[in-house]
PDB file of N, CA and C in Angstrom:
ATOM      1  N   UNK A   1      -6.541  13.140  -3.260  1.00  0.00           N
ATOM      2  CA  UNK A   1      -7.464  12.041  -3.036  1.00  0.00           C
ATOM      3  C   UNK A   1      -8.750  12.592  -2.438  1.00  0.00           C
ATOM      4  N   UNK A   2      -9.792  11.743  -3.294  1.00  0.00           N
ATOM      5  CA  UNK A   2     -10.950  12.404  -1.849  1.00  0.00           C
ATOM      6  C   UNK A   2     -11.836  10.989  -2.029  1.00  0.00           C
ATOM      7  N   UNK A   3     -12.629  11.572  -0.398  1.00  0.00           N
ATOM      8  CA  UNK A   3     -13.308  10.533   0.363  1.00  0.00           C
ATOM      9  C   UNK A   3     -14.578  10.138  -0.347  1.00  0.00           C
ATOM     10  N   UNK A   4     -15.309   9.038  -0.903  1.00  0.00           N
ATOM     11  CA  UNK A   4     -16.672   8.618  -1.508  1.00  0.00           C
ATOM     12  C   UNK A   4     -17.023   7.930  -0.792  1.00  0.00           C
ATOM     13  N   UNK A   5     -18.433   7.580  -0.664  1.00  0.00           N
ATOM     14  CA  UNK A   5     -19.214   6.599  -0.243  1.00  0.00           C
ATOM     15  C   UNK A   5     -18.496   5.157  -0.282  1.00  0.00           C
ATOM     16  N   UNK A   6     -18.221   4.653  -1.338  1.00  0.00           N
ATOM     17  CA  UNK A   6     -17.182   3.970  -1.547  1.00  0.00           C
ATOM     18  C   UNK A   6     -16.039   3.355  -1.396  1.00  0.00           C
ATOM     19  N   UNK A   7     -15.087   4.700  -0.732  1.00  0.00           N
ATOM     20  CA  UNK A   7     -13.846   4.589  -0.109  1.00  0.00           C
ATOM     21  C   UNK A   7     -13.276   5.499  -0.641  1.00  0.00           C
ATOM     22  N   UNK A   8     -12.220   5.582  -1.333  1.00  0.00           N
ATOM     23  CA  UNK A   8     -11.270   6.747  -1.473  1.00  0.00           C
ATOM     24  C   UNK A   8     -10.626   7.019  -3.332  1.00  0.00           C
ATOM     25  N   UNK A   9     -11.453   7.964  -3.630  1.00  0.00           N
ATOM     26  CA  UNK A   9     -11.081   8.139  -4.999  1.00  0.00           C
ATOM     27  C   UNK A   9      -9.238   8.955  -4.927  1.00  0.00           C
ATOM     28  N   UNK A  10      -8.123   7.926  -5.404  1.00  0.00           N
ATOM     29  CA  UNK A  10      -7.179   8.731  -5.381  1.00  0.00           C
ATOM     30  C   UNK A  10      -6.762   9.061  -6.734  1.00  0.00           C
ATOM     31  N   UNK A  11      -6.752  10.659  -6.847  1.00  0.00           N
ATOM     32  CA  UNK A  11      -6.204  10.976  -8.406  1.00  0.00           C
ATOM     33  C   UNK A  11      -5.107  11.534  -8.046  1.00  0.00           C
ATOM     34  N   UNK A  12      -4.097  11.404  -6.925  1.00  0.00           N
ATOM     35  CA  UNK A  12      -2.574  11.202  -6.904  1.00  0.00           C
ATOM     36  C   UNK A  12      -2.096  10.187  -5.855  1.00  0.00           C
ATOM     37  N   UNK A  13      -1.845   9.015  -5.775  1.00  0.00           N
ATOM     38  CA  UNK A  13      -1.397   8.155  -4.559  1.00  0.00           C
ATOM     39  C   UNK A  13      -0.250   8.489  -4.124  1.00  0.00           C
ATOM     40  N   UNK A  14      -0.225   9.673  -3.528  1.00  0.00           N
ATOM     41  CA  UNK A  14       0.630  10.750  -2.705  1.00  0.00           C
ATOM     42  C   UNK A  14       0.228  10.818  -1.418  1.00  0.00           C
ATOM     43  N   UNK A  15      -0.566  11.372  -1.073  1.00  0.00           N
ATOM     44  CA  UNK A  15      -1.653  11.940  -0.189  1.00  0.00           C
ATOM     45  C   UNK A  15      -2.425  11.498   0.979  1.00  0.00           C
ATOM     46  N   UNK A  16      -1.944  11.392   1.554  1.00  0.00           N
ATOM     47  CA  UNK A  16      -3.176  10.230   3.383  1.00  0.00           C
ATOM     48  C   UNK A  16      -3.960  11.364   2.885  1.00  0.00           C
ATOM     49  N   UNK A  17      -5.458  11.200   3.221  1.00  0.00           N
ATOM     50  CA  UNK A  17      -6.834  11.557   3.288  1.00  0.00           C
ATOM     51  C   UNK A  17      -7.022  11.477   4.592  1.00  0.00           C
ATOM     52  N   UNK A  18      -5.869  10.944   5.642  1.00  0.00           N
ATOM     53  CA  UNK A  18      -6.654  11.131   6.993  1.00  0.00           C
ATOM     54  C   UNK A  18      -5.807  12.131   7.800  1.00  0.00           C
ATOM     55  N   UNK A  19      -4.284  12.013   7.535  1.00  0.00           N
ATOM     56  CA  UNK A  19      -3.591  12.819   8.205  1.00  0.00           C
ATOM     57  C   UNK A  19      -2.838  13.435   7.029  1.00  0.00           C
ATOM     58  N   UNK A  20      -2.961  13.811   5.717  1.00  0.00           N
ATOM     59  CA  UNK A  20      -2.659  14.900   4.899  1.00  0.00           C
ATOM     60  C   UNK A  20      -1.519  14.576   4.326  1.00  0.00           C
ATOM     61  N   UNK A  21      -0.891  13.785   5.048  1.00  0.00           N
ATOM     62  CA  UNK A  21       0.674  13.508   4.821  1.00  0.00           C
ATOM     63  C   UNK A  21       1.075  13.266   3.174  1.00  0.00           C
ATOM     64  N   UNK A  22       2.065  13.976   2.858  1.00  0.00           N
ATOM     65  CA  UNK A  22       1.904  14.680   1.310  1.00  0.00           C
ATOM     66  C   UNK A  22       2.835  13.798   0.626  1.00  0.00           C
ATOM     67  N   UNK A  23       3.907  13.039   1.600  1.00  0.00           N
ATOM     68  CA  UNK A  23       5.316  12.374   0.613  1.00  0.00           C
ATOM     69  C   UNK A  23       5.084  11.143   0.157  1.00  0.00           C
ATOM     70  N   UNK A  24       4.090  10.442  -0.188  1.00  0.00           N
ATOM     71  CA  UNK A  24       3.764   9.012  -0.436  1.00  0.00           C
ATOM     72  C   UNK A  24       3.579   7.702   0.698  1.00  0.00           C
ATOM     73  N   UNK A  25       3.836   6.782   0.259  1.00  0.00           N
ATOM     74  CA  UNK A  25       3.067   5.566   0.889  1.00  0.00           C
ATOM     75  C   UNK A  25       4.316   4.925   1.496  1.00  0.00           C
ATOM     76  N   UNK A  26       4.501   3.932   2.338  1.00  0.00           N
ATOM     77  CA  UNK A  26       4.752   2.400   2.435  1.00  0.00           C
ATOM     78  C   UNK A  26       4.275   1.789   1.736  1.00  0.00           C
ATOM     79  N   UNK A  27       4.827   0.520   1.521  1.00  0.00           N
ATOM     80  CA  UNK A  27       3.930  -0.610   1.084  1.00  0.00           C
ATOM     81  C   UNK A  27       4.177  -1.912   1.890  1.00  0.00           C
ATOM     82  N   UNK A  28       3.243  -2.735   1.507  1.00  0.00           N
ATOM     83  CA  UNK A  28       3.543  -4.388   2.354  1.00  0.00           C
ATOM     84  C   UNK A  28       2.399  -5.109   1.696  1.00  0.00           C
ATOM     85  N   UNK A  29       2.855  -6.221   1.692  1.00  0.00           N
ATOM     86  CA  UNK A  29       2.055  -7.923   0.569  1.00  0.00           C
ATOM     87  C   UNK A  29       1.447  -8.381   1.708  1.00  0.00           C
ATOM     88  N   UNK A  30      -0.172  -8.461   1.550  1.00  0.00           N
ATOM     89  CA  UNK A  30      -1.177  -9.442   1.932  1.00  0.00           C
ATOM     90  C   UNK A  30      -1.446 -10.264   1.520  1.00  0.00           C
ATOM     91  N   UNK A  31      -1.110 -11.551   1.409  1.00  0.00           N
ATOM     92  CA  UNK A  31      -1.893 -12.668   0.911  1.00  0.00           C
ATOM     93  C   UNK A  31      -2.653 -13.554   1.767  1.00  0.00           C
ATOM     94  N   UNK A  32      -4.000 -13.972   0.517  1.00  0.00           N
ATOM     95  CA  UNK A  32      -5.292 -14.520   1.291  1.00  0.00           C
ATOM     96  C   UNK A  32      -5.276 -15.753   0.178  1.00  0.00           C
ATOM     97  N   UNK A  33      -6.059 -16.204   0.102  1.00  0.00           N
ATOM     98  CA  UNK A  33      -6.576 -17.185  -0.605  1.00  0.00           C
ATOM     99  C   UNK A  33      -6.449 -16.483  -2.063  1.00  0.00           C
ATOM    100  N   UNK A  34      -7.081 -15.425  -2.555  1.00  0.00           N
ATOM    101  CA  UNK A  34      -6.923 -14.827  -3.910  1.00  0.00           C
ATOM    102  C   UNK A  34      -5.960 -14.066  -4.141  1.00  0.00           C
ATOM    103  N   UNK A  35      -5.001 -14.510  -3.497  1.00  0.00           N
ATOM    104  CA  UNK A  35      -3.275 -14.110  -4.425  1.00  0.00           C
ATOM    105  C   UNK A  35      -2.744 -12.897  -2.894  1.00  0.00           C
ATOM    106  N   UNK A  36      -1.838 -12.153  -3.775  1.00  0.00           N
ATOM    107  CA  UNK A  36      -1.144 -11.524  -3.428  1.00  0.00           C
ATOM    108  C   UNK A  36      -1.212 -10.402  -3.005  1.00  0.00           C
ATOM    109  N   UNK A  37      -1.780  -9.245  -2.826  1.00  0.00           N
ATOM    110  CA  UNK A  37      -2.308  -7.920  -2.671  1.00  0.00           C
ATOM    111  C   UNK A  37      -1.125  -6.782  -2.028  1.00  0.00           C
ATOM    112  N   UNK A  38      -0.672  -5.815  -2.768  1.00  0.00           N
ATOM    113  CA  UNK A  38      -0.235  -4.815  -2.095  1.00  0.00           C
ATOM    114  C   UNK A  38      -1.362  -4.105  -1.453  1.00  0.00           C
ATOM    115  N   UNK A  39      -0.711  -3.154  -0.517  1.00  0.00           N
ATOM    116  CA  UNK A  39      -1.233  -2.627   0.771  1.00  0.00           C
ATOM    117  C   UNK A  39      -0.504  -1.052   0.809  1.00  0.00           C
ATOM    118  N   UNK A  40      -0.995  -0.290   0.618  1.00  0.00           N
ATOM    119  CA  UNK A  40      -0.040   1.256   0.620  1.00  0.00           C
ATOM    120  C   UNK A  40      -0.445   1.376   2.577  1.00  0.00           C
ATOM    121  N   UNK A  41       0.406   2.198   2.787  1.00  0.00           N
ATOM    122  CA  UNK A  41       0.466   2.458   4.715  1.00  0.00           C
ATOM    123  C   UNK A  41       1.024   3.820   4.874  1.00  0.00           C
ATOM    124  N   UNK A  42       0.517   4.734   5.260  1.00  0.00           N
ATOM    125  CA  UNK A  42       1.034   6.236   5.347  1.00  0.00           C
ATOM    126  C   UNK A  42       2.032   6.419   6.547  1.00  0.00           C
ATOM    127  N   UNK A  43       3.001   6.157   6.113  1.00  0.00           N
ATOM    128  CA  UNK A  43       4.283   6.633   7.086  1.00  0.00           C
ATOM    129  C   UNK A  43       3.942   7.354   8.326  1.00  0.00           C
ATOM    130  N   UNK A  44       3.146   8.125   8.497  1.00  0.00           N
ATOM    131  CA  UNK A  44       2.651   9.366   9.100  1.00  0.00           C
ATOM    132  C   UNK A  44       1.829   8.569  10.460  1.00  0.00           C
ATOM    133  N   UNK A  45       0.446   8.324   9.886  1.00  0.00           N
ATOM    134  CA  UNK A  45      -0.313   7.951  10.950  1.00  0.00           C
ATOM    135  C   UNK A  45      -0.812   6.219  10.933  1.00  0.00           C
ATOM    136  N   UNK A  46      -0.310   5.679   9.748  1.00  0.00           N
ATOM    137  CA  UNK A  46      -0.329   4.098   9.598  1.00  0.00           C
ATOM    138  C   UNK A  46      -2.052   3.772   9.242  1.00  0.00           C
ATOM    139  N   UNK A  47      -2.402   4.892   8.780  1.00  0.00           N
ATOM    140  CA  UNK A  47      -3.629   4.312   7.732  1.00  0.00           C
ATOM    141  C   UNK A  47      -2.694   3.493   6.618  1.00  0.00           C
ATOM    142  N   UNK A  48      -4.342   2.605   6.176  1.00  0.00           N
ATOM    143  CA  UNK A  48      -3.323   1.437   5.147  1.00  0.00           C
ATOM    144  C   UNK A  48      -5.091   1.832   4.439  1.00  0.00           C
ATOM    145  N   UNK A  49      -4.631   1.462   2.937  1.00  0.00           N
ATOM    146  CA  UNK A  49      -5.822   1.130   1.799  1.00  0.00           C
ATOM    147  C   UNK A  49      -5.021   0.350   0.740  1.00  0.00           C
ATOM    148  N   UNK A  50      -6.030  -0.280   0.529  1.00  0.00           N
ATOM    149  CA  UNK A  50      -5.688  -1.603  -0.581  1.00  0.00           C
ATOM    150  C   UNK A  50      -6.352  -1.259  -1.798  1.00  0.00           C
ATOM    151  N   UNK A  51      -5.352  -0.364  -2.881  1.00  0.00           N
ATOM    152  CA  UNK A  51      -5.873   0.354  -4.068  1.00  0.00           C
ATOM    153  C   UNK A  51      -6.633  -1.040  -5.005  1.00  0.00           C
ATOM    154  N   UNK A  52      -6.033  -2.374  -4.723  1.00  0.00           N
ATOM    155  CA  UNK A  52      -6.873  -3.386  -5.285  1.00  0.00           C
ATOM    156  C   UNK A  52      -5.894  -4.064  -6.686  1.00  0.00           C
ATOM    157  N   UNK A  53      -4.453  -3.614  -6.106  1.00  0.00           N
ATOM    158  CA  UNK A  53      -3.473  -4.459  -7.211  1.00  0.00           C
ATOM    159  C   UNK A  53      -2.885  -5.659  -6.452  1.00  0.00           C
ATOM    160  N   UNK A  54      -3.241  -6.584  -7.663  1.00  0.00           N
ATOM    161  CA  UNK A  54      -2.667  -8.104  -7.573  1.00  0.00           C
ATOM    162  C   UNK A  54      -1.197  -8.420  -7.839  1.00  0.00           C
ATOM    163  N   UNK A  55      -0.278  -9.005  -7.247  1.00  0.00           N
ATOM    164  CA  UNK A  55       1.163  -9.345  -6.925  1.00  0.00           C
ATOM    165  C   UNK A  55       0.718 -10.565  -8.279  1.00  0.00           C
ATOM    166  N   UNK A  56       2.091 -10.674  -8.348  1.00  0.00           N
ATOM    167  CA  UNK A  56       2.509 -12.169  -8.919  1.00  0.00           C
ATOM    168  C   UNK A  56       3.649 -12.648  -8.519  1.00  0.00           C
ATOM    169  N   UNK A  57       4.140 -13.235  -7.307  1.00  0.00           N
ATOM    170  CA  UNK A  57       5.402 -13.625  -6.820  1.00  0.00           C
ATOM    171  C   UNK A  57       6.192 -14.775  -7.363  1.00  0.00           C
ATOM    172  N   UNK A  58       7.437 -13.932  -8.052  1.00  0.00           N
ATOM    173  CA  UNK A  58       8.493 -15.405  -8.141  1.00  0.00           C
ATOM    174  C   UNK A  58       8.797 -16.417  -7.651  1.00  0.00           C
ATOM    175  N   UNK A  59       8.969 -15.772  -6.322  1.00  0.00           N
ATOM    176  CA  UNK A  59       9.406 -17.227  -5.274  1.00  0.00           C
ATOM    177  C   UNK A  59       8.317 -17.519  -4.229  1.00  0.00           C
ATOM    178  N   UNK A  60       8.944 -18.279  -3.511  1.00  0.00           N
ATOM    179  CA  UNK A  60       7.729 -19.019  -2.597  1.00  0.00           C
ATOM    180  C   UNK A  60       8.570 -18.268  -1.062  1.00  0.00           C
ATOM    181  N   UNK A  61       9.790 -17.799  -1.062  1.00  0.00           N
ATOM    182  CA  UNK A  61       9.717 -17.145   0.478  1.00  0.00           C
ATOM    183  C   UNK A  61      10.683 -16.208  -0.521  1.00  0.00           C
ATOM    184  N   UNK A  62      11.178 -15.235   0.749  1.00  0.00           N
ATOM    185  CA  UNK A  62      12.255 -13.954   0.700  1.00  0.00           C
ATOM    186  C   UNK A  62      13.315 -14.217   0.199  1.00  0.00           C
ATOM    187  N   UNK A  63      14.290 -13.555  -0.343  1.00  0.00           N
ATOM    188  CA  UNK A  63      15.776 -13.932  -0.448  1.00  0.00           C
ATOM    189  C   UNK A  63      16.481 -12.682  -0.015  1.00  0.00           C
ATOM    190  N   UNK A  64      17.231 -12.494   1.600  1.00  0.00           N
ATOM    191  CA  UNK A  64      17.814 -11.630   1.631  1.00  0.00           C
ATOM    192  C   UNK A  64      18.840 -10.436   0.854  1.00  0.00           C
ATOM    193  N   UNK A  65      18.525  -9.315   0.621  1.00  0.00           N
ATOM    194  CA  UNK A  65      18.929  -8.612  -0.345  1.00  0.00           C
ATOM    195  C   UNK A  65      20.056  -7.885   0.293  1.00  0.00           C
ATOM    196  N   UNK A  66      20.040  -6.274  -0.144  1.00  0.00           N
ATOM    197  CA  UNK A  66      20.986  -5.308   0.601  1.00  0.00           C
ATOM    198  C   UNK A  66      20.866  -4.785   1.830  1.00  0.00           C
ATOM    199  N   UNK A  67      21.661  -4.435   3.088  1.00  0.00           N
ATOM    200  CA  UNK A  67      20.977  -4.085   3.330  1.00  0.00           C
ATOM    201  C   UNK A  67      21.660  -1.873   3.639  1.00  0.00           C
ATOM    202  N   UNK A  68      20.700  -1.499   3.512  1.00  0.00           N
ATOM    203  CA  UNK A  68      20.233   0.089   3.571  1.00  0.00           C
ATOM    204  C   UNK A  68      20.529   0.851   4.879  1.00  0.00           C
ATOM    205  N   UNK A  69      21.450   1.940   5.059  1.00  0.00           N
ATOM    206  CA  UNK A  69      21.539   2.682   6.147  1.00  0.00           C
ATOM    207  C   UNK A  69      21.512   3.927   5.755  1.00  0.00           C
TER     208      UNK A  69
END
């Protein structure tokens, strides 16, 4: 990834640009008024960038799933 005027050109969404951290993202859903928005969050140091993809959600709340240990 590198840094532009702009914000952050990523040509691998691998990569924090702030703390280097090499193994990929988190994610988590923002919604505003214009829908749904994922949110990538670097495990590492909890920078977040919003690459600018729109959700389309099935349901209207959660439905508890598995859960993971």
């Amino acid at each position: 990834m590198e840094t532009t005027g702009k914000g952050v050109s990523m040509t691998e969404i691998r990569v924090c640009v702030v703390c280097d951290y090499q193994r990929g993202f988190h994610f988590s859903v923002k919604s505003d008024e214009n829908g749904h928005h994922l949110v990538l969050i670097c495990p590492s140091c909890g920078q977040s960038y919003r690459p600018g993809w729109q959700l389309t959600l099935a349901a209207e709340h959660l439905e508890k799933g598995a859960v993971y240990e």
